[in-house]
Structures are given as structure tokens and as C-alpha cells.
N, C-alpha and C. Protein backbone atom coordinates (compact mmCIF):
# COMPACT_ATOMS: atom_id res chain seq x y z
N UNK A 1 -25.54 18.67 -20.68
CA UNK A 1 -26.31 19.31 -19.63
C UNK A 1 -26.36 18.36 -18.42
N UNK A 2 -25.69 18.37 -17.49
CA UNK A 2 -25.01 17.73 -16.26
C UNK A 2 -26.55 17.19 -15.57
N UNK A 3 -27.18 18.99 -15.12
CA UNK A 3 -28.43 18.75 -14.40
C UNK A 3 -29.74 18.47 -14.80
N UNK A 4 -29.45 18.07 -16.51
CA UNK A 4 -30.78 17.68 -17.34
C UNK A 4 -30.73 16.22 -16.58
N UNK A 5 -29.67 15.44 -17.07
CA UNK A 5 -28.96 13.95 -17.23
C UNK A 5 -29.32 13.51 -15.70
N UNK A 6 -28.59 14.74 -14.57
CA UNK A 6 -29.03 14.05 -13.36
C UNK A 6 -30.48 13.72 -12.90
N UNK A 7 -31.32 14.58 -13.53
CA UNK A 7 -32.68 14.32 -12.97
C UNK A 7 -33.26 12.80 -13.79
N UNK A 8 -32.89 13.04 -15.19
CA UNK A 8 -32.74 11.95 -15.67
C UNK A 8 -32.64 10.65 -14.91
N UNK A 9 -31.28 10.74 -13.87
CA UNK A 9 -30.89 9.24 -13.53
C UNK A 9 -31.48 9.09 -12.35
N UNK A 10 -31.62 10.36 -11.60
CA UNK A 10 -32.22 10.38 -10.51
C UNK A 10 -33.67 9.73 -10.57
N UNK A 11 -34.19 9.88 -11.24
CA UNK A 11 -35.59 9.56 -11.60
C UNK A 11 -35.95 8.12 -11.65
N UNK A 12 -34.68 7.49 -12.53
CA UNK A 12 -34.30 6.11 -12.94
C UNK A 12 -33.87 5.14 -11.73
N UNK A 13 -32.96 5.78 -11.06
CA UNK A 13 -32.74 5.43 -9.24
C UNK A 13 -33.84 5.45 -8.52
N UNK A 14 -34.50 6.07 -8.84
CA UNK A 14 -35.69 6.31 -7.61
C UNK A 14 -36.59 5.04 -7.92
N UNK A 15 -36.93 4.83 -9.11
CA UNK A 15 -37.66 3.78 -9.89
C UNK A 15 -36.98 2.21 -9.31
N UNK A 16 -35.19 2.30 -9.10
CA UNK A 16 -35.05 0.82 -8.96
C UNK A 16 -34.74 0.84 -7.21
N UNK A 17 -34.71 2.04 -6.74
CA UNK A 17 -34.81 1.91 -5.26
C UNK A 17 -36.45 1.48 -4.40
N UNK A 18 -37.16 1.53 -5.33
CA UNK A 18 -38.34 1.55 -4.59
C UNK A 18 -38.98 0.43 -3.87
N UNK A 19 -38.34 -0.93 -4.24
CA UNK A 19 -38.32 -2.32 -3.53
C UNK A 19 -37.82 -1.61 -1.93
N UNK A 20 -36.66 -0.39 -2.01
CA UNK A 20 -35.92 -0.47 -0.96
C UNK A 20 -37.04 0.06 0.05
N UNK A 21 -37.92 0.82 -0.52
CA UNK A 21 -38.43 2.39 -0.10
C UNK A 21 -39.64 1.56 0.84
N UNK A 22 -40.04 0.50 -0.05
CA UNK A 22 -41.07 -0.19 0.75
C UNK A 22 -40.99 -1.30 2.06
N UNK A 23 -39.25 -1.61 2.02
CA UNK A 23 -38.86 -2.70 2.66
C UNK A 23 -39.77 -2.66 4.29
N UNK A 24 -39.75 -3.93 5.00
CA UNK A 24 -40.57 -3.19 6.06
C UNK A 24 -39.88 -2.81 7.25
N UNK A 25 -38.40 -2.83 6.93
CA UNK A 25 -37.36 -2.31 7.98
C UNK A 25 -37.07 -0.52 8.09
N UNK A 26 -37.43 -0.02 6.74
CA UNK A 26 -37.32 1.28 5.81
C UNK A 26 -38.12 2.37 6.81
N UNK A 27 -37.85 3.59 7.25
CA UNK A 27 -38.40 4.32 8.15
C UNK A 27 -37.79 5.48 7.20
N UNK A 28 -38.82 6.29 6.95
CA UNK A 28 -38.10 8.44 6.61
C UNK A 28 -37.65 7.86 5.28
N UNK A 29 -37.77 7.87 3.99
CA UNK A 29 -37.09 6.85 2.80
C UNK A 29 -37.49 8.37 1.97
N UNK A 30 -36.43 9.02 1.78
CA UNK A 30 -35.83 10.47 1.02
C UNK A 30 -34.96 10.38 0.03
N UNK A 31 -35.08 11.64 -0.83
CA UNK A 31 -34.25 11.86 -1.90
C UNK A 31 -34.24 13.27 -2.43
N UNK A 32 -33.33 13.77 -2.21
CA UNK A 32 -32.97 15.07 -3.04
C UNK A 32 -31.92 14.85 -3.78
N UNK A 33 -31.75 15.47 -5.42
CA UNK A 33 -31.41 15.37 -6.21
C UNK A 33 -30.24 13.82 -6.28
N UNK A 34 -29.16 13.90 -6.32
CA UNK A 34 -28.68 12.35 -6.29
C UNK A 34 -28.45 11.89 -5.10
N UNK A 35 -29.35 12.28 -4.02
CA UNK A 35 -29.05 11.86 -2.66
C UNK A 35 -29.90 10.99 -2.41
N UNK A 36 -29.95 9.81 -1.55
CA UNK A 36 -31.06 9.06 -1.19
C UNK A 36 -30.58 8.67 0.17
N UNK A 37 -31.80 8.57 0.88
CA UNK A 37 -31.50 8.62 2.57
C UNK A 37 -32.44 7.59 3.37
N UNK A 38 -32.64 6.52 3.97
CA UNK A 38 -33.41 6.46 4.93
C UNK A 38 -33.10 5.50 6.51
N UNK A 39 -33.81 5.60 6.77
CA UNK A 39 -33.55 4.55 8.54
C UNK A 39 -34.30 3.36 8.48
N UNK A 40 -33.05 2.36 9.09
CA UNK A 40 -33.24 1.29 9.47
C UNK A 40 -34.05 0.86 10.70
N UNK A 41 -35.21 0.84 11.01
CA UNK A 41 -35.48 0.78 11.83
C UNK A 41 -35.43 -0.12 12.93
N UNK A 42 -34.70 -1.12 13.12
CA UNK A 42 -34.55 -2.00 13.96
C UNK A 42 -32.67 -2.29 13.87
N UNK A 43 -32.02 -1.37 13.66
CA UNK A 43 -30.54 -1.71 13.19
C UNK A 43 -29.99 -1.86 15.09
N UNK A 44 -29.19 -2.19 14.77
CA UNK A 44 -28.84 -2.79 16.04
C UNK A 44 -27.19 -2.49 16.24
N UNK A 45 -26.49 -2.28 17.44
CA UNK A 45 -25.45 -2.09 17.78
C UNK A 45 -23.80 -2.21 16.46
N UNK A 46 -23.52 -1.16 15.93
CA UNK A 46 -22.53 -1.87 14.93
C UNK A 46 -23.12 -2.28 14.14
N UNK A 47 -24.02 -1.76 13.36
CA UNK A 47 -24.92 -1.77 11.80
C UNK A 47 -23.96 -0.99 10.71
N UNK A 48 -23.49 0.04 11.08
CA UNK A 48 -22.68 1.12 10.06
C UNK A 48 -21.73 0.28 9.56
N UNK A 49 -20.58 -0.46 10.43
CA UNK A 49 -19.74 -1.15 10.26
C UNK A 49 -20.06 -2.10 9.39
N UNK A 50 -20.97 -3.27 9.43
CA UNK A 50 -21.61 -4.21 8.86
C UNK A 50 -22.06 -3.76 7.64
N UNK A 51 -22.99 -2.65 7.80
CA UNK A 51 -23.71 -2.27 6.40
C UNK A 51 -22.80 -2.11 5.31
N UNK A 52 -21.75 -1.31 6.05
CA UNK A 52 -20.49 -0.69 4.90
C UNK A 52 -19.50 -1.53 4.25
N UNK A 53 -19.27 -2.68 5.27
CA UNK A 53 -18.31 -3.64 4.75
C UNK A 53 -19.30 -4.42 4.05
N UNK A 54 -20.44 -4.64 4.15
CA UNK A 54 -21.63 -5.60 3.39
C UNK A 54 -21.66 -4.51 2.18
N UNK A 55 -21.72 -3.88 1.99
CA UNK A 55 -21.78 -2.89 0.72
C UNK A 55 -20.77 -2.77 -0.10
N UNK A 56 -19.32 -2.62 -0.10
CA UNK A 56 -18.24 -3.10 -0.18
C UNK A 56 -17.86 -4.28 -0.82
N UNK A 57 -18.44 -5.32 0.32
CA UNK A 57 -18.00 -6.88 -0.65
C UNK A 57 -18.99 -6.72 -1.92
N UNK A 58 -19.77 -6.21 -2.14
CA UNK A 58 -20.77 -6.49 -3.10
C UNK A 58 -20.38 -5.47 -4.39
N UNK A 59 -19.08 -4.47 -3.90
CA UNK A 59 -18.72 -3.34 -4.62
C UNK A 59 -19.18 -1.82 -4.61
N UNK A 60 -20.20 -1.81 -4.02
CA UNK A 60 -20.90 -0.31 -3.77
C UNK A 60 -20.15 0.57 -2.86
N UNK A 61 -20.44 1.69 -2.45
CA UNK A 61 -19.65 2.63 -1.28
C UNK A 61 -21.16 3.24 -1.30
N UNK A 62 -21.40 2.64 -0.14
CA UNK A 62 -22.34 3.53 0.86
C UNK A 62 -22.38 4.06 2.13
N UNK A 63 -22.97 5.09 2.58
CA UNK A 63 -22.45 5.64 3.30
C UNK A 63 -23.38 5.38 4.73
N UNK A 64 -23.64 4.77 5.46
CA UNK A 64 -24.43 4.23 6.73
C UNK A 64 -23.86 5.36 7.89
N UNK A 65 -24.50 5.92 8.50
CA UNK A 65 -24.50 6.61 9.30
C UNK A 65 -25.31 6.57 10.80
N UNK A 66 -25.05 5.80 11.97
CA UNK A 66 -26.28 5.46 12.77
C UNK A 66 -26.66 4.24 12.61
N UNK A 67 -28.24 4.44 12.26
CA UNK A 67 -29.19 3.89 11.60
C UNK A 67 -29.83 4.31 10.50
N UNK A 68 -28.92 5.37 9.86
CA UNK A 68 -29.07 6.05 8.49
C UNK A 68 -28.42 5.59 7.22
N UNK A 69 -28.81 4.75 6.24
CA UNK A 69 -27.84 5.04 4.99
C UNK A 69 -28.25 5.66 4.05
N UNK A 70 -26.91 6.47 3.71
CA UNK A 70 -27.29 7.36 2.31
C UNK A 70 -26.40 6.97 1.21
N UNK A 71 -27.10 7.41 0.31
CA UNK A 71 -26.91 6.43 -1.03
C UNK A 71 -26.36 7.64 -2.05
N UNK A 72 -25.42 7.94 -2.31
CA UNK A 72 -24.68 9.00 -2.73
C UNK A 72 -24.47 8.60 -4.44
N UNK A 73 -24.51 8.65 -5.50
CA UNK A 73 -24.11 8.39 -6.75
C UNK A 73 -23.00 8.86 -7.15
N UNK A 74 -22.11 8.83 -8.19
CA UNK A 74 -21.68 9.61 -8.70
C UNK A 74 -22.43 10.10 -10.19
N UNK A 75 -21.83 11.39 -10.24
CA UNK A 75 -22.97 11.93 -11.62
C UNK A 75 -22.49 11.09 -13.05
N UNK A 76 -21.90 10.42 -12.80
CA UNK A 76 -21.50 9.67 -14.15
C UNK A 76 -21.16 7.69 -13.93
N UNK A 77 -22.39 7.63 -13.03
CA UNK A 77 -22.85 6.53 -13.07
C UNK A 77 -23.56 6.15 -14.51
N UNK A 78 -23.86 4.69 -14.54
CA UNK A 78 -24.66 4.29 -15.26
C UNK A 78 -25.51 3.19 -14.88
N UNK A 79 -27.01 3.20 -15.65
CA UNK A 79 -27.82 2.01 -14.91
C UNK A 79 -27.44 0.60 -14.52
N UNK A 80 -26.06 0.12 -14.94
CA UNK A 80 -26.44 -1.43 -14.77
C UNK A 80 -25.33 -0.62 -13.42
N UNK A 81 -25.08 0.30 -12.78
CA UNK A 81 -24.41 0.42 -11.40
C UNK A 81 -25.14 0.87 -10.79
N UNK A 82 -25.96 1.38 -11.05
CA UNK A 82 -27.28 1.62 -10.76
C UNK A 82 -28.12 0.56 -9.59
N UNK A 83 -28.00 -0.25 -10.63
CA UNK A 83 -28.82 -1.67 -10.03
C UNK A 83 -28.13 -2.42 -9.57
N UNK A 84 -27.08 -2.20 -9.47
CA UNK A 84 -26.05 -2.67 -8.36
C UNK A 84 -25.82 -2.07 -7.03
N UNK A 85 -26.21 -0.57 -7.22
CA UNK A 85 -26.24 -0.23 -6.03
C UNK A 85 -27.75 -0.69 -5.27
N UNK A 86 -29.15 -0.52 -6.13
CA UNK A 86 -29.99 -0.83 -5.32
C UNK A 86 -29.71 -2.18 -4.99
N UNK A 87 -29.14 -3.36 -5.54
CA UNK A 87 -28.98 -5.10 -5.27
C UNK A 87 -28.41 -5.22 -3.69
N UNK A 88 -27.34 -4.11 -3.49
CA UNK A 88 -26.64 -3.81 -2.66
C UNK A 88 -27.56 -3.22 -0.87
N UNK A 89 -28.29 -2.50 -1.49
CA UNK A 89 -29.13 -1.88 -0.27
C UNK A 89 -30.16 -2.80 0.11
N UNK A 90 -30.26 -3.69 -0.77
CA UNK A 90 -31.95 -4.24 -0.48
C UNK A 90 -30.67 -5.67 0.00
N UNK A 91 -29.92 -6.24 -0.08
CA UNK A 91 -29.45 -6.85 0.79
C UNK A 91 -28.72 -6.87 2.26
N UNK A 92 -28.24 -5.66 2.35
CA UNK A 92 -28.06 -4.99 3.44
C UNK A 92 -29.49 -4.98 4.43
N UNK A 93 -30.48 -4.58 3.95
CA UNK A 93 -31.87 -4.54 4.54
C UNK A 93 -32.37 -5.76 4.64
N UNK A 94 -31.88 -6.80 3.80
CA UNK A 94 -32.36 -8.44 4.23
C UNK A 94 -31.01 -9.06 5.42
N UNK A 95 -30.23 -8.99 5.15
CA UNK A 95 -29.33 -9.51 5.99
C UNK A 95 -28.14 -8.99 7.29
N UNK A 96 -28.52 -7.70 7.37
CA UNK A 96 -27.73 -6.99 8.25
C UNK A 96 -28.57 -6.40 9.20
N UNK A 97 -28.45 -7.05 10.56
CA UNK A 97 -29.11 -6.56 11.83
C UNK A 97 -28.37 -5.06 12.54
């Protein structure tokens, strides 16, 4: 059951994103079903670029848009990528202007 499992992980994501949710850069911090969304609020000229290649070296594919990143899963993730993806966002949010 695909959409039992997703709410499942979704639930589990939401739990290890929430360092992200509180960060104090974090503006609009959303989620519908395996989607997760929010704004950077102080991102600065050429953040998308940065964020994405900073996401990247670390192994993740996220998707920065603006001053938007969204955090896309695939449905057959598992937690320890999981927590690689949040390791990934919450450093992006410490070190990328």
C-alpha cells in the first residue's frame, strides 16, 4: 500500500525536518504529502545555484527555486536518506547566503 507507507514516511520526514522548520532563516515551512517547501529568508543573489550544487556535493537533489527550496522524496526512499536529506537542508540554511 504505496499511500499507507507514504504517510508513513512523510510523517517520519516531517519529524527529522523540523530543526529545518524552526531555523531562523525558514519563512512559509510546508508540506503536502511528500512535498516539503519553504523560504529562505535572507537568500541573496545566486542562492539556487549554491543551494543546489551545496546539496549535490553532500548527495541530495534538491530543488531551490528563488528563495524557495523544495524537498521532493522519492517514494522508495529510506530513513537513513532521509536524514541525509534533512543533514543536507539544515546545512544549506547554515552556510549558503
Amino acid at each position: 500500500d504505496v499511500l499507507a507507507a507514504n504517510r508513513d514516511k512523510a510523517t517520519r520526514f516531517s519529524q527529522l525536518l523540523e530543526p529545518a522548520s524552526q531555523h531562523l532563516r525558514v519563512r512559509h515551512f510546508r508540506n503536502r504529502g511528500m512535498i516539503w517547501a519553504f523560504e529562505v529568508a535572507d537568500a541573496k543573489p545566486g542562492f539556487p545555484g549554491r543551494a543546489y550544487q551545496m546539496g549535490l556535493r553532500q548527495g541530495v537533489l534538491l530543488r531551490p527555486i528563488g528563495n524557495t527550496v523544495y524537498v521532493m522524496p522519492p517514494y522508495v526512499i529510506e530513513e537513513t536518506h532521509m536524514a541525509s536529506m534533512a543533514d543536507a537542508v539544515m546545512a544549506i540554511l547554515d552556510k549558503v547566503g
